[in-house]
PDB file of N, CA and C in Angstrom:
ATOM      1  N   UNK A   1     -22.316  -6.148 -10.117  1.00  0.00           N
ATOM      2  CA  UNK A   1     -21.563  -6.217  -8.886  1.00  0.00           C
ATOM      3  C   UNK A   1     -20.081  -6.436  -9.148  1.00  0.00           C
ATOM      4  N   UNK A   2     -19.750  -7.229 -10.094  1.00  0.00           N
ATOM      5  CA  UNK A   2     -18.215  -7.425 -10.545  1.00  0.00           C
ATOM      6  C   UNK A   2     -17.880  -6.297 -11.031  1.00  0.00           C
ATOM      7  N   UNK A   3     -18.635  -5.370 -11.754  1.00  0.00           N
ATOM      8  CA  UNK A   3     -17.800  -3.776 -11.998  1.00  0.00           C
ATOM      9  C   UNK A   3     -17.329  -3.471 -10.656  1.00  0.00           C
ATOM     10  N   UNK A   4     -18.094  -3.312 -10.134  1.00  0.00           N
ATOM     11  CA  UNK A   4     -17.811  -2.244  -8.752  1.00  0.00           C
ATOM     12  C   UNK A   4     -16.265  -3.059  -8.006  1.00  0.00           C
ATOM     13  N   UNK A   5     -16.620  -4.224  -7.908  1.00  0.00           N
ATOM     14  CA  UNK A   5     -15.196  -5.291  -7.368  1.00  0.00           C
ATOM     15  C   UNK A   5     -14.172  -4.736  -8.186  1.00  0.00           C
ATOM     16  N   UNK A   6     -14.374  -4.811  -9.581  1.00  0.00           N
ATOM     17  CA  UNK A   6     -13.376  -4.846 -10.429  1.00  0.00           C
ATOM     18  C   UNK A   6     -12.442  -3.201 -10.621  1.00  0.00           C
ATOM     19  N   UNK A   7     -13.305  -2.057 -10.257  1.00  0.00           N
ATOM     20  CA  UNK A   7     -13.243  -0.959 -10.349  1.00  0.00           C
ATOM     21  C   UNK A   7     -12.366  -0.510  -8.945  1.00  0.00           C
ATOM     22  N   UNK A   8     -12.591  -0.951  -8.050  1.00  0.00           N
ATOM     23  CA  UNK A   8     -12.079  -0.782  -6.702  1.00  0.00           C
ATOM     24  C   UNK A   8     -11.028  -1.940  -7.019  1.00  0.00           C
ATOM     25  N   UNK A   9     -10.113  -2.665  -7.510  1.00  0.00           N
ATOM     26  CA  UNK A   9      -9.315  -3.364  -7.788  1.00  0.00           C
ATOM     27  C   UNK A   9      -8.310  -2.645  -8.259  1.00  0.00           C
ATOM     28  N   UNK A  10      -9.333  -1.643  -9.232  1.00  0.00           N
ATOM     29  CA  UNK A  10      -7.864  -1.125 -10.333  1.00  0.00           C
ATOM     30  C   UNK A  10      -7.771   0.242  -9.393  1.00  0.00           C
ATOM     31  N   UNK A  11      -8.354   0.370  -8.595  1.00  0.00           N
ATOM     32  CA  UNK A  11      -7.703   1.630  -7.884  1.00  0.00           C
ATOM     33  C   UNK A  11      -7.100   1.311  -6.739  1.00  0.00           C
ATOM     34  N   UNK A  12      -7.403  -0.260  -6.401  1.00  0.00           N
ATOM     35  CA  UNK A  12      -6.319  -0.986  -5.131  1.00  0.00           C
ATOM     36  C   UNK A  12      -4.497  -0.694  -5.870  1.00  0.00           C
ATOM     37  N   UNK A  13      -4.564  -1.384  -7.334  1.00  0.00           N
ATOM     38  CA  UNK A  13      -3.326  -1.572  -8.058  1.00  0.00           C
ATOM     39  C   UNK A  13      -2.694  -0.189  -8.225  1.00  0.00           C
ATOM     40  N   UNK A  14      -3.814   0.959  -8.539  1.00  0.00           N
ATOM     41  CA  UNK A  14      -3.206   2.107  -8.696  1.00  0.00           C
ATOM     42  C   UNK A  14      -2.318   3.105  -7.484  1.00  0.00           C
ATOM     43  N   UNK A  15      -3.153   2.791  -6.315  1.00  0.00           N
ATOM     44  CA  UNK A  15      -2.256   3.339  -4.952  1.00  0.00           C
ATOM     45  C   UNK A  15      -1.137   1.937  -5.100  1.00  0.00           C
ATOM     46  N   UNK A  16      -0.771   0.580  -5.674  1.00  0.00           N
ATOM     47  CA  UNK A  16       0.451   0.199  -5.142  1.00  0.00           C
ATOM     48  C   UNK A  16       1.301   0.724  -6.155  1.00  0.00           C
ATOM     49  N   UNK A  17       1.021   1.281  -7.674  1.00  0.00           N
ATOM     50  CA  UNK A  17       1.759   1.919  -8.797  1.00  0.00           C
ATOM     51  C   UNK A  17       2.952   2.988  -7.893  1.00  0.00           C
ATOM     52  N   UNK A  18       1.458   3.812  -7.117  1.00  0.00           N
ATOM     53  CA  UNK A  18       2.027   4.974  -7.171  1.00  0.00           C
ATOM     54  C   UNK A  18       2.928   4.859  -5.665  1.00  0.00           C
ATOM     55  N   UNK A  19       3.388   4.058  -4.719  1.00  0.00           N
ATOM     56  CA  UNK A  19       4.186   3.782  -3.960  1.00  0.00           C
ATOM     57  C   UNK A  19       5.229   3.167  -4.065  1.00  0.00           C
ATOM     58  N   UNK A  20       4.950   2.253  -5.203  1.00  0.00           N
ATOM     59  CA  UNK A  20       6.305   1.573  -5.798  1.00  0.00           C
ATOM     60  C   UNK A  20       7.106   2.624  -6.857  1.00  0.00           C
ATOM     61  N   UNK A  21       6.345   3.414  -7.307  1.00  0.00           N
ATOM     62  CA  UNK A  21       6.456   4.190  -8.601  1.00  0.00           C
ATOM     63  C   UNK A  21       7.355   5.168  -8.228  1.00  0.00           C
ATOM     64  N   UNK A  22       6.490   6.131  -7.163  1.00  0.00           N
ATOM     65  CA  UNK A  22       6.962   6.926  -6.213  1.00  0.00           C
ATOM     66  C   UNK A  22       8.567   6.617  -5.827  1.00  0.00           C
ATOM     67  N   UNK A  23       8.433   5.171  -5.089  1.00  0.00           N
ATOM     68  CA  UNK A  23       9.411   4.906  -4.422  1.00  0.00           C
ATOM     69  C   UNK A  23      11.152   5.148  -5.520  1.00  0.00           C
ATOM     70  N   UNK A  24      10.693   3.997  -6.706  1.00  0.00           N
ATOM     71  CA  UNK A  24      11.889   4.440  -8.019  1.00  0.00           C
ATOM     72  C   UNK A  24      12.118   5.761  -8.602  1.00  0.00           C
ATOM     73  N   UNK A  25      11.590   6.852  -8.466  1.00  0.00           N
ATOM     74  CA  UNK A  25      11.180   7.980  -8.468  1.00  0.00           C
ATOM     75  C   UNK A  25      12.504   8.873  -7.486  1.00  0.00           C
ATOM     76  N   UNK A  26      12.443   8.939  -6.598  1.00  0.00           N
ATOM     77  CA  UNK A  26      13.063   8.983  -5.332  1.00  0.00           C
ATOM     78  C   UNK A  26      14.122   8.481  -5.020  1.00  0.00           C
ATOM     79  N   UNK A  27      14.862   7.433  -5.134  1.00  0.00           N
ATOM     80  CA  UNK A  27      15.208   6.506  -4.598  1.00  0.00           C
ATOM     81  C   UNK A  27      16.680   6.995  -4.977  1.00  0.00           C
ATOM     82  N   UNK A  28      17.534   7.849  -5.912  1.00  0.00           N
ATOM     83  CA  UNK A  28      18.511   8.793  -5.276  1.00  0.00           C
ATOM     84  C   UNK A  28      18.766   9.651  -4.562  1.00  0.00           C
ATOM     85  N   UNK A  29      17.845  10.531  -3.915  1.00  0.00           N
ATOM     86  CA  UNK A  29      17.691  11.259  -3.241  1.00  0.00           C
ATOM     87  C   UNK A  29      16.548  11.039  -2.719  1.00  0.00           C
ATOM     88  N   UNK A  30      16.677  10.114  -1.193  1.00  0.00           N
ATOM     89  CA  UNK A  30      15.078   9.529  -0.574  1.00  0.00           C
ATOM     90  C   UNK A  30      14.857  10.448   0.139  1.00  0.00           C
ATOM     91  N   UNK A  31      13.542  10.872  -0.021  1.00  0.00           N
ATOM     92  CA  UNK A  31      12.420  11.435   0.568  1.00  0.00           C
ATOM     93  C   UNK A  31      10.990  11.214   0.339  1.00  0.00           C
ATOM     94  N   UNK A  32      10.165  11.198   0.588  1.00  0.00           N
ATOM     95  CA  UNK A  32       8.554  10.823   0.507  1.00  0.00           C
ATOM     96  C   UNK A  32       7.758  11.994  -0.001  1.00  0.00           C
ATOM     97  N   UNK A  33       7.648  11.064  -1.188  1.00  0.00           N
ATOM     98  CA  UNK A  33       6.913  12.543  -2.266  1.00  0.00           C
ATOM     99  C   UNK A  33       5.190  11.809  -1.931  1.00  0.00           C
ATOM    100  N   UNK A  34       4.154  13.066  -2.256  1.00  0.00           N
ATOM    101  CA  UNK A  34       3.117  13.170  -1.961  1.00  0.00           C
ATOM    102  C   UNK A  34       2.335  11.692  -2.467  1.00  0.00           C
ATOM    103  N   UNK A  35       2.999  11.531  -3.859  1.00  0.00           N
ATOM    104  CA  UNK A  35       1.942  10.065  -4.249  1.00  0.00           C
ATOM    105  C   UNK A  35       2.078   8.825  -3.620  1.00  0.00           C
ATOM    106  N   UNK A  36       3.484   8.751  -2.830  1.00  0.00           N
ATOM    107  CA  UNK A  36       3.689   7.722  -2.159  1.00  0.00           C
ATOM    108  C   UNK A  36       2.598   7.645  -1.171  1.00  0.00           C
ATOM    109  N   UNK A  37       2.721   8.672  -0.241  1.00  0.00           N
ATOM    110  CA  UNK A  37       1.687   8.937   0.630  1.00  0.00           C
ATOM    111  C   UNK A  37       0.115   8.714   0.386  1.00  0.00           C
ATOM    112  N   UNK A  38      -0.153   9.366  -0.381  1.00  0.00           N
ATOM    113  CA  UNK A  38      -1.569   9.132  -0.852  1.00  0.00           C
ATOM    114  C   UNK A  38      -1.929   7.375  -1.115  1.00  0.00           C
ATOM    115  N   UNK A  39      -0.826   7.181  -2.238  1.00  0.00           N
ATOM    116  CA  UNK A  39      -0.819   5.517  -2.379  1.00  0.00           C
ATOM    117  C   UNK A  39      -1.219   4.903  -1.513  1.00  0.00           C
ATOM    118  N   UNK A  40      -0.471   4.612   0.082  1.00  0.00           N
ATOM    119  CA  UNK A  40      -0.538   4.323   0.933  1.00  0.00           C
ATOM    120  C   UNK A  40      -1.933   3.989   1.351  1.00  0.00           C
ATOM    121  N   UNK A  41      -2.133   5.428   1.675  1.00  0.00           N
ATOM    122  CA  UNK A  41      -4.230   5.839   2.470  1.00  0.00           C
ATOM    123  C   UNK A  41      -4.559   4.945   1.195  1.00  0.00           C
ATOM    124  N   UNK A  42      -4.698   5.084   0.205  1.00  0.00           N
ATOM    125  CA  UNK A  42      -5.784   4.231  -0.777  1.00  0.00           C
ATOM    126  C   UNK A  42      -5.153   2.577  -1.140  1.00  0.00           C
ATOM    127  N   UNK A  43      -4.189   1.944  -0.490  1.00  0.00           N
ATOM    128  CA  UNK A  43      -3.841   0.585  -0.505  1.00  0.00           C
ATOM    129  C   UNK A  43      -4.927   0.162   0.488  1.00  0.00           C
ATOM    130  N   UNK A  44      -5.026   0.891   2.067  1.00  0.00           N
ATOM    131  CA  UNK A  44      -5.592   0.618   3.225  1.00  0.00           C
ATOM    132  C   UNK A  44      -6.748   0.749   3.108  1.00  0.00           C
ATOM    133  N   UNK A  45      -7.503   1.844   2.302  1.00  0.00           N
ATOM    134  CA  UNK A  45      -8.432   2.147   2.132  1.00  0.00           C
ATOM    135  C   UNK A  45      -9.155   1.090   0.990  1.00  0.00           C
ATOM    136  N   UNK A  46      -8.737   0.733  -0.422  1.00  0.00           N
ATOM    137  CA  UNK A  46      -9.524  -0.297  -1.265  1.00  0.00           C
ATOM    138  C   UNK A  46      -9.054  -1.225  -0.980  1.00  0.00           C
ATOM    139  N   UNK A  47      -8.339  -2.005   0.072  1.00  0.00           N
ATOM    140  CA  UNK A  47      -7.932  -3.456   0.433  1.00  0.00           C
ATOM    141  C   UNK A  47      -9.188  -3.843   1.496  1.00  0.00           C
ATOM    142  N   UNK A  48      -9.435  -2.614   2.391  1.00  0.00           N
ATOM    143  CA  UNK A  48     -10.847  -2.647   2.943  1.00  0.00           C
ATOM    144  C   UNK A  48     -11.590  -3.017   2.494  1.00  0.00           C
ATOM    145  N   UNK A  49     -12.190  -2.372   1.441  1.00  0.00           N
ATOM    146  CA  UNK A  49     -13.424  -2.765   0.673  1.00  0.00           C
ATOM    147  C   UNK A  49     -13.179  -3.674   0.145  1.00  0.00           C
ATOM    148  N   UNK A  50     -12.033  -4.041  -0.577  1.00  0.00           N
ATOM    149  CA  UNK A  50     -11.959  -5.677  -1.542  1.00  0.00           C
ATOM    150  C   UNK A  50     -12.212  -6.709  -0.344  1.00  0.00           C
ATOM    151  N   UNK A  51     -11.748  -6.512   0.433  1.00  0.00           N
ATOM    152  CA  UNK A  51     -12.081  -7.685   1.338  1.00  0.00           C
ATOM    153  C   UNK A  51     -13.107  -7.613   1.633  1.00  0.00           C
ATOM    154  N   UNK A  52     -14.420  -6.646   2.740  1.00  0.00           N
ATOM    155  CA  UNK A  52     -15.840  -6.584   2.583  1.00  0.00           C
ATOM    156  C   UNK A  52     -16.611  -6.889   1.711  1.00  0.00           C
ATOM    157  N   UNK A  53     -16.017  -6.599   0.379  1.00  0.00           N
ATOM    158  CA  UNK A  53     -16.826  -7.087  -0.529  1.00  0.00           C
ATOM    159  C   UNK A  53     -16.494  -8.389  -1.442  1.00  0.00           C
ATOM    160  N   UNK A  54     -15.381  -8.840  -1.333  1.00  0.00           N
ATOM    161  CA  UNK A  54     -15.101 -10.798  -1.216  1.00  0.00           C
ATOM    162  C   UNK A  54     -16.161 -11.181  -0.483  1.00  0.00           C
ATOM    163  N   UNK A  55     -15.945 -10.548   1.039  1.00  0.00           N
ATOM    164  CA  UNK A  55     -16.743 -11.635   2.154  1.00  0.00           C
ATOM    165  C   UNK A  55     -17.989 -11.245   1.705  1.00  0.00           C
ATOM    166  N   UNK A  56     -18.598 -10.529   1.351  1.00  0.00           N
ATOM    167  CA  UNK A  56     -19.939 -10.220   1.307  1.00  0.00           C
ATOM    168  C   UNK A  56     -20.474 -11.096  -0.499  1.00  0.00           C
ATOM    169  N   UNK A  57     -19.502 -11.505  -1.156  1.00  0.00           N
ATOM    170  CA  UNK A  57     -19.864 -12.498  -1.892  1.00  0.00           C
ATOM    171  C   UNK A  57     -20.303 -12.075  -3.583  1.00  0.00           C
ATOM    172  N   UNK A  58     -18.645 -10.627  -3.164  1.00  0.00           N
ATOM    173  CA  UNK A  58     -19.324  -9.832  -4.637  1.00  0.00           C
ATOM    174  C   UNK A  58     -17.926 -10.412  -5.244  1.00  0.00           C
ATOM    175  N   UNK A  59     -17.445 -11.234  -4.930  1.00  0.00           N
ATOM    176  CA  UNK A  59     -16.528 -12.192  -5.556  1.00  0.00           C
ATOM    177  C   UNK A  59     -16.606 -13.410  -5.847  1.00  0.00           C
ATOM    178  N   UNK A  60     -15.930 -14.212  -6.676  1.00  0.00           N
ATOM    179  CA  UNK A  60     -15.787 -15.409  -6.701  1.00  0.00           C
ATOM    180  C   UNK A  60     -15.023 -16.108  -5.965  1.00  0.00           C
ATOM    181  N   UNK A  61     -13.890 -14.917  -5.467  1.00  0.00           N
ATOM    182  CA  UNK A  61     -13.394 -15.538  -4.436  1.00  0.00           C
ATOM    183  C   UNK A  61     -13.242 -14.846  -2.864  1.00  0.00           C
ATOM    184  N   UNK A  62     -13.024 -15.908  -2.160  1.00  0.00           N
ATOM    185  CA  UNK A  62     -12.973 -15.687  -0.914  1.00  0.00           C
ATOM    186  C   UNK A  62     -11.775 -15.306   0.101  1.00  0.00           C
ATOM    187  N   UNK A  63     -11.077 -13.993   0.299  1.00  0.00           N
ATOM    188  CA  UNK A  63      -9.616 -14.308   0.638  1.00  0.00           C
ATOM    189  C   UNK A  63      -9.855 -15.462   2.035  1.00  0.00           C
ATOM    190  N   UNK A  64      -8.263 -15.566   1.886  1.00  0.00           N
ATOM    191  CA  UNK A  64      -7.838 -16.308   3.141  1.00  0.00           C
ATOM    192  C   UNK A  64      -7.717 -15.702   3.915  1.00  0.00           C
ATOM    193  N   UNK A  65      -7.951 -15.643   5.350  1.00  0.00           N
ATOM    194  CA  UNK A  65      -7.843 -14.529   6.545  1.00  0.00           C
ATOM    195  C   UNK A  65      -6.369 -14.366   6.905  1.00  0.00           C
ATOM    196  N   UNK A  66      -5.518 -15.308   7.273  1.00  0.00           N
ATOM    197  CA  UNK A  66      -4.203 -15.139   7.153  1.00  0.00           C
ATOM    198  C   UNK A  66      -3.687 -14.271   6.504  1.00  0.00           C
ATOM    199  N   UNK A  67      -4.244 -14.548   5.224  1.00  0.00           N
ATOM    200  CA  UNK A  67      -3.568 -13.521   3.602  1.00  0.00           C
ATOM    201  C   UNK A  67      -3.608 -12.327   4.373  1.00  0.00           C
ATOM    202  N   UNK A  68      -5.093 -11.758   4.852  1.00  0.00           N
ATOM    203  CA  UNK A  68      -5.292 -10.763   4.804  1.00  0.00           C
ATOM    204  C   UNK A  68      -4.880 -10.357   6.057  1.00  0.00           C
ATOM    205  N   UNK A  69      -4.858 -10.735   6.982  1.00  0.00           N
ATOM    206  CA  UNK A  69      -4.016 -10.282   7.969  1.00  0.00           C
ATOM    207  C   UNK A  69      -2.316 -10.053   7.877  1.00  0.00           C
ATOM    208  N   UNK A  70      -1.896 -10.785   7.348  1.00  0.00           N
ATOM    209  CA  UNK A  70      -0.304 -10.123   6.901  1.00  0.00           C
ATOM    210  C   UNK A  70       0.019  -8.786   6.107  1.00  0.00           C
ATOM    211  N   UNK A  71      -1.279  -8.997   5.054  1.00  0.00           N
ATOM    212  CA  UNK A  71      -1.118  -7.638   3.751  1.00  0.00           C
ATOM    213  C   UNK A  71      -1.402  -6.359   4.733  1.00  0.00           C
ATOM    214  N   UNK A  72      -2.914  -6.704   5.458  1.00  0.00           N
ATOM    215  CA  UNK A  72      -3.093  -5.577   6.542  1.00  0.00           C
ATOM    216  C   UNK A  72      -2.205  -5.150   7.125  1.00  0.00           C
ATOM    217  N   UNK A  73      -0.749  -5.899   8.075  1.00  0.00           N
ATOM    218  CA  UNK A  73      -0.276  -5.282   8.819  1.00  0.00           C
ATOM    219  C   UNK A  73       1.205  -4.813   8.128  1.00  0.00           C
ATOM    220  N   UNK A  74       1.125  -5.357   6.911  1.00  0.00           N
ATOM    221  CA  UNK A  74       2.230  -4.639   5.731  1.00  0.00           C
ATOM    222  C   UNK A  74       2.014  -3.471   5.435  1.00  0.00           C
ATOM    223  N   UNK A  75       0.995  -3.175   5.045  1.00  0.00           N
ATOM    224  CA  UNK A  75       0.100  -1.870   4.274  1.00  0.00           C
ATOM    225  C   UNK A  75      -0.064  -1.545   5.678  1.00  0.00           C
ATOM    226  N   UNK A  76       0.192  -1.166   7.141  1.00  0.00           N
ATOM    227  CA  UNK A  76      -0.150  -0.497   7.804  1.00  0.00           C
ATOM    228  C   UNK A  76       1.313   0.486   8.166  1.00  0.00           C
ATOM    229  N   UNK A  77       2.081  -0.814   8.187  1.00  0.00           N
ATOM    230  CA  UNK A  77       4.007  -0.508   8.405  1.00  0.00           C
ATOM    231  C   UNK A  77       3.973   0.809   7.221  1.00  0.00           C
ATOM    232  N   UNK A  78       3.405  -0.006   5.968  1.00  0.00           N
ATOM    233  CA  UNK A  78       3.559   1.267   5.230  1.00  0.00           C
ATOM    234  C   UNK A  78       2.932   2.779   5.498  1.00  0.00           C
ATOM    235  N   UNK A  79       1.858   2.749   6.209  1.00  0.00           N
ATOM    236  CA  UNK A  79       1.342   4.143   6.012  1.00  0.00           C
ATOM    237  C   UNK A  79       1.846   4.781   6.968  1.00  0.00           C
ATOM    238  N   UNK A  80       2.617   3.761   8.521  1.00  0.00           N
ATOM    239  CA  UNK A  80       3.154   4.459   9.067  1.00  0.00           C
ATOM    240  C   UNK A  80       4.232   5.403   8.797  1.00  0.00           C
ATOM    241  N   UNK A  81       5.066   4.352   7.965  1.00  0.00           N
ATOM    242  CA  UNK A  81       6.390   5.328   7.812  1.00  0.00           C
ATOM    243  C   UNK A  81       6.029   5.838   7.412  1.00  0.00           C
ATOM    244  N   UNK A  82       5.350   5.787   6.093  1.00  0.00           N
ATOM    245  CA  UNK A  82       5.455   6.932   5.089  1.00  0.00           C
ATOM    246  C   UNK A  82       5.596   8.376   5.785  1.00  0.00           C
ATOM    247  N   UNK A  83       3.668   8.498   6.481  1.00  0.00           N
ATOM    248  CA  UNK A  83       3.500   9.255   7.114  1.00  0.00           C
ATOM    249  C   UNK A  83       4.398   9.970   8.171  1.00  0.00           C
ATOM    250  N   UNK A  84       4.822   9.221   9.264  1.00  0.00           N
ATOM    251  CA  UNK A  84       5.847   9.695   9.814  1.00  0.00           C
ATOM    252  C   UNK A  84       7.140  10.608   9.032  1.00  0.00           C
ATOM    253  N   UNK A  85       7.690   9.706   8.123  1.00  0.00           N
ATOM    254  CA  UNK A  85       8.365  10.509   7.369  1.00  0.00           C
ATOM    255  C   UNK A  85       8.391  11.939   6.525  1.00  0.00           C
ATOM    256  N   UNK A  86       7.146  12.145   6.069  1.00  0.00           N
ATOM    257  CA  UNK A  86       6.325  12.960   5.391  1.00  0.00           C
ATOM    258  C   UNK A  86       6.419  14.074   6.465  1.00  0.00           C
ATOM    259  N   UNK A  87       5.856  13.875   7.798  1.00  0.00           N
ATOM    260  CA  UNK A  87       5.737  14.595   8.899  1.00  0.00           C
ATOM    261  C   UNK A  87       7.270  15.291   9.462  1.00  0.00           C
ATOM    262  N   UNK A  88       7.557  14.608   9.017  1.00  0.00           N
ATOM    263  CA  UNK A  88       9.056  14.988   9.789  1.00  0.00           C
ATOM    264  C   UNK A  88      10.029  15.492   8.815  1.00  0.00           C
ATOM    265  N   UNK A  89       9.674  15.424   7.661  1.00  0.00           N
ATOM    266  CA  UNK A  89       9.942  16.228   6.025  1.00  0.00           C
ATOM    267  C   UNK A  89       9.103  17.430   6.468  1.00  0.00           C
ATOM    268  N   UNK A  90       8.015  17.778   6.366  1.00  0.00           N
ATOM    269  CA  UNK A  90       7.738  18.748   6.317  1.00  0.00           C
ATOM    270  C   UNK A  90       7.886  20.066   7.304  1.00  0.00           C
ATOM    271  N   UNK A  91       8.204  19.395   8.569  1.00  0.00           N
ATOM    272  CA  UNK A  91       8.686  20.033   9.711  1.00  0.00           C
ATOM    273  C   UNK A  91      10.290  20.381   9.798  1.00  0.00           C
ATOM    274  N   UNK A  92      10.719  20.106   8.082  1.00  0.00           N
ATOM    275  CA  UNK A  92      12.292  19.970   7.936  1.00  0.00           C
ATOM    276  C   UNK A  92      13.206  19.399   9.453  1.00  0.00           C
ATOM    277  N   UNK A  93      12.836  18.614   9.886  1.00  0.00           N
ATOM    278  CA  UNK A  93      13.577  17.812  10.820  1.00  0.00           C
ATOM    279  C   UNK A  93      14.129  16.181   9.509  1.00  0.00           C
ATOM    280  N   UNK A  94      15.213  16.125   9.867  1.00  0.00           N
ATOM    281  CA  UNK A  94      16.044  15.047   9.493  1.00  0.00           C
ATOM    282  C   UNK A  94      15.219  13.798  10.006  1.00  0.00           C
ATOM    283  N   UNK A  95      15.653  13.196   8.914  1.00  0.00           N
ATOM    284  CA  UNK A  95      15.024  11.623   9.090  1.00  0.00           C
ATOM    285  C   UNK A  95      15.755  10.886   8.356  1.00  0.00           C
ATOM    286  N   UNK A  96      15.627   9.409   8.535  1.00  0.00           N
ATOM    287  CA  UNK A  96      16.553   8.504   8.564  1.00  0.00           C
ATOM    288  C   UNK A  96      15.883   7.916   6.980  1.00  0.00           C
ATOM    289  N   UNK A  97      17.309   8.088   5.937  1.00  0.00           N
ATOM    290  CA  UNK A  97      16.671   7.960   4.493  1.00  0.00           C
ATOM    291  C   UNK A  97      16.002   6.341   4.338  1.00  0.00           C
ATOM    292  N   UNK A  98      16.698   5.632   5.327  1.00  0.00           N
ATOM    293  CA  UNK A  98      16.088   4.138   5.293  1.00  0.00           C
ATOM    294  C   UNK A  98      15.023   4.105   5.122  1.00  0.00           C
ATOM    295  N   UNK A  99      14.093   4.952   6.099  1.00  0.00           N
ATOM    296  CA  UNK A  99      12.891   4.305   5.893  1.00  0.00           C
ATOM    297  C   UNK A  99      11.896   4.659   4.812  1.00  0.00           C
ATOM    298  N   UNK A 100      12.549   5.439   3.925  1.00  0.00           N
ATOM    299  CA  UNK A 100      11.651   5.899   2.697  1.00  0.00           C
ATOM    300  C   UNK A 100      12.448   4.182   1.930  1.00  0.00           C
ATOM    301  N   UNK A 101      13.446   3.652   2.013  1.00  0.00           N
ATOM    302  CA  UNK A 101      13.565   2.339   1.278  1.00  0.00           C
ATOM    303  C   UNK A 101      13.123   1.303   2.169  1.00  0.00           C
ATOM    304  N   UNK A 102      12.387   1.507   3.424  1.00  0.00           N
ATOM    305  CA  UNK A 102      11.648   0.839   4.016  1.00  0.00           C
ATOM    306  C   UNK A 102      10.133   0.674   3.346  1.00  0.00           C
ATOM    307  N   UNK A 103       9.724   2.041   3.307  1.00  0.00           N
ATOM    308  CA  UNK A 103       8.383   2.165   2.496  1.00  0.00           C
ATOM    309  C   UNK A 103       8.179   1.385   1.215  1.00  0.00           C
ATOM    310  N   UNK A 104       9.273   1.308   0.170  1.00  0.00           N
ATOM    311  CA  UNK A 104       9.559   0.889  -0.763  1.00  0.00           C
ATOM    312  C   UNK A 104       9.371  -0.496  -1.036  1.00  0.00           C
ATOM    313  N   UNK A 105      10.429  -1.056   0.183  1.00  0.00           N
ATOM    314  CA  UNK A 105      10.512  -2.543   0.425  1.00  0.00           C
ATOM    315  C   UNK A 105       9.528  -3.134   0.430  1.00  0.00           C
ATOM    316  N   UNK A 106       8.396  -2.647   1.563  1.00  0.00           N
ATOM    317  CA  UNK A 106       7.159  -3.152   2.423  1.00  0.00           C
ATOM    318  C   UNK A 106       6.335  -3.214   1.114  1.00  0.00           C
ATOM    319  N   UNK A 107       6.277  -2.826   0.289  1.00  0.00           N
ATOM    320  CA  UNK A 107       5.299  -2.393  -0.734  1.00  0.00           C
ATOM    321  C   UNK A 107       5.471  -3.458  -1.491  1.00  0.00           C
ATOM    322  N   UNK A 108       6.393  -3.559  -1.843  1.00  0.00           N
ATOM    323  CA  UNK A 108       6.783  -4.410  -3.001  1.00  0.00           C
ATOM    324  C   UNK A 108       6.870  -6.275  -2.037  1.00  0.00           C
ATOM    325  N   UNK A 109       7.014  -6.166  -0.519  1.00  0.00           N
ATOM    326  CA  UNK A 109       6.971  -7.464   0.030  1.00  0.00           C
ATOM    327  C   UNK A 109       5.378  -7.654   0.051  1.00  0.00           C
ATOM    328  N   UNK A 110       4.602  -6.274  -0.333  1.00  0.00           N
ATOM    329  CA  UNK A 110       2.866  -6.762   0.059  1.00  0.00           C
ATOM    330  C   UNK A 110       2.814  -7.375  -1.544  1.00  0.00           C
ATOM    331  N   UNK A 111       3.142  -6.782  -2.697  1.00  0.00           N
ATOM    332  CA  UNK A 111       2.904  -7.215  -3.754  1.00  0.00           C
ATOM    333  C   UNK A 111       3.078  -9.067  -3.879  1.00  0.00           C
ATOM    334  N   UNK A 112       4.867  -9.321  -3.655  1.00  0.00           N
ATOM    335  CA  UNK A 112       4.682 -10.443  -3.513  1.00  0.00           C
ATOM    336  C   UNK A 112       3.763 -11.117  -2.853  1.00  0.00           C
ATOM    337  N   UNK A 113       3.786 -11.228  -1.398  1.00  0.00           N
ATOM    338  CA  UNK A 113       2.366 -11.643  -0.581  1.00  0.00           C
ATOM    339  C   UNK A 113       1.251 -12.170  -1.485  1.00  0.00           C
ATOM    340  N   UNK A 114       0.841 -10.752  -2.311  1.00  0.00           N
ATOM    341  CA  UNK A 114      -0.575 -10.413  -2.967  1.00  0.00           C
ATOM    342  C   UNK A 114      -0.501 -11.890  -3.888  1.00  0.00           C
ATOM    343  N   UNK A 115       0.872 -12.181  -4.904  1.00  0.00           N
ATOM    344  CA  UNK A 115       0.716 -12.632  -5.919  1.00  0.00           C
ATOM    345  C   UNK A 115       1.323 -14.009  -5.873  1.00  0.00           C
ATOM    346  N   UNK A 116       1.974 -14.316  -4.681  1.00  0.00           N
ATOM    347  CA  UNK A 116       2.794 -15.792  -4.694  1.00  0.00           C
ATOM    348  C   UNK A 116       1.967 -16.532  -3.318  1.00  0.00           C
ATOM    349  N   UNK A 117       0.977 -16.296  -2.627  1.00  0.00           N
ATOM    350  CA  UNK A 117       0.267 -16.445  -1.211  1.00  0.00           C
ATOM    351  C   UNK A 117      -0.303 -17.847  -1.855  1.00  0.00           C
ATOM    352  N   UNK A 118      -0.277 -19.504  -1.811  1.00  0.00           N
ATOM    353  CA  UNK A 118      -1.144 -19.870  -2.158  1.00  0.00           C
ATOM    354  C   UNK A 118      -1.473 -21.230  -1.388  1.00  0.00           C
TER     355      UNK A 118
END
């Protein structure tokens, strides 16, 4: 049962690689490249399951609901913009470069969250 936790962990870390990664990537000329995006869906997507499967007791530990309600609505800010942005890139309509260093920000404020919360 700790594989499966542990396995869905390293692919939680790998969508925040590739949004932070993404983000330094970018970040002279901002725009929202595809891995950011993807990152995103799979932060929301294995933060799901890490938490179902904490509560369901395939952990040792138990998050804090607080925790997880802040990271949730961090990682949601994020998929919005992204997305939005992405959308409005691809429709070549102008968009406001902030919020690709919005995306950036949020990511790296969930990391802290993740690692200083105690």
């Amino acid at each position: 049962m700790s594989f499966v936790f542990n396995l869905v962990l390293v692919l939680h870390l790998l969508g925040m690689a590739a949004i932070v990664g993404g983000w330094f990537v970018v970040a002279r000329s901002p725009r929202i490249a595809e891995p950011i995006v993807w990152g995103a869906r799979a932060q929301i997507l294995t933060g799901l399951i890490l938490v179902g499967l904490a509560q369901a007791g395939w952990s040792d530990h138990k998050p804090d609901n607080a925790w997880v309600a802040v990271k949730l609505v961090v990682a949601l800010a994020v998929v919005a913009l992204s997305e939005i942005t992405r959308a409005k890139n691809k429709r070549g309509e102008s968009f406001n470069p902030n919020l690709v260093h919005a995306v950036g920000g949020l990511a790296v404020v969930n990391v802290l969250v993740a690692a200083l919360w105690t």
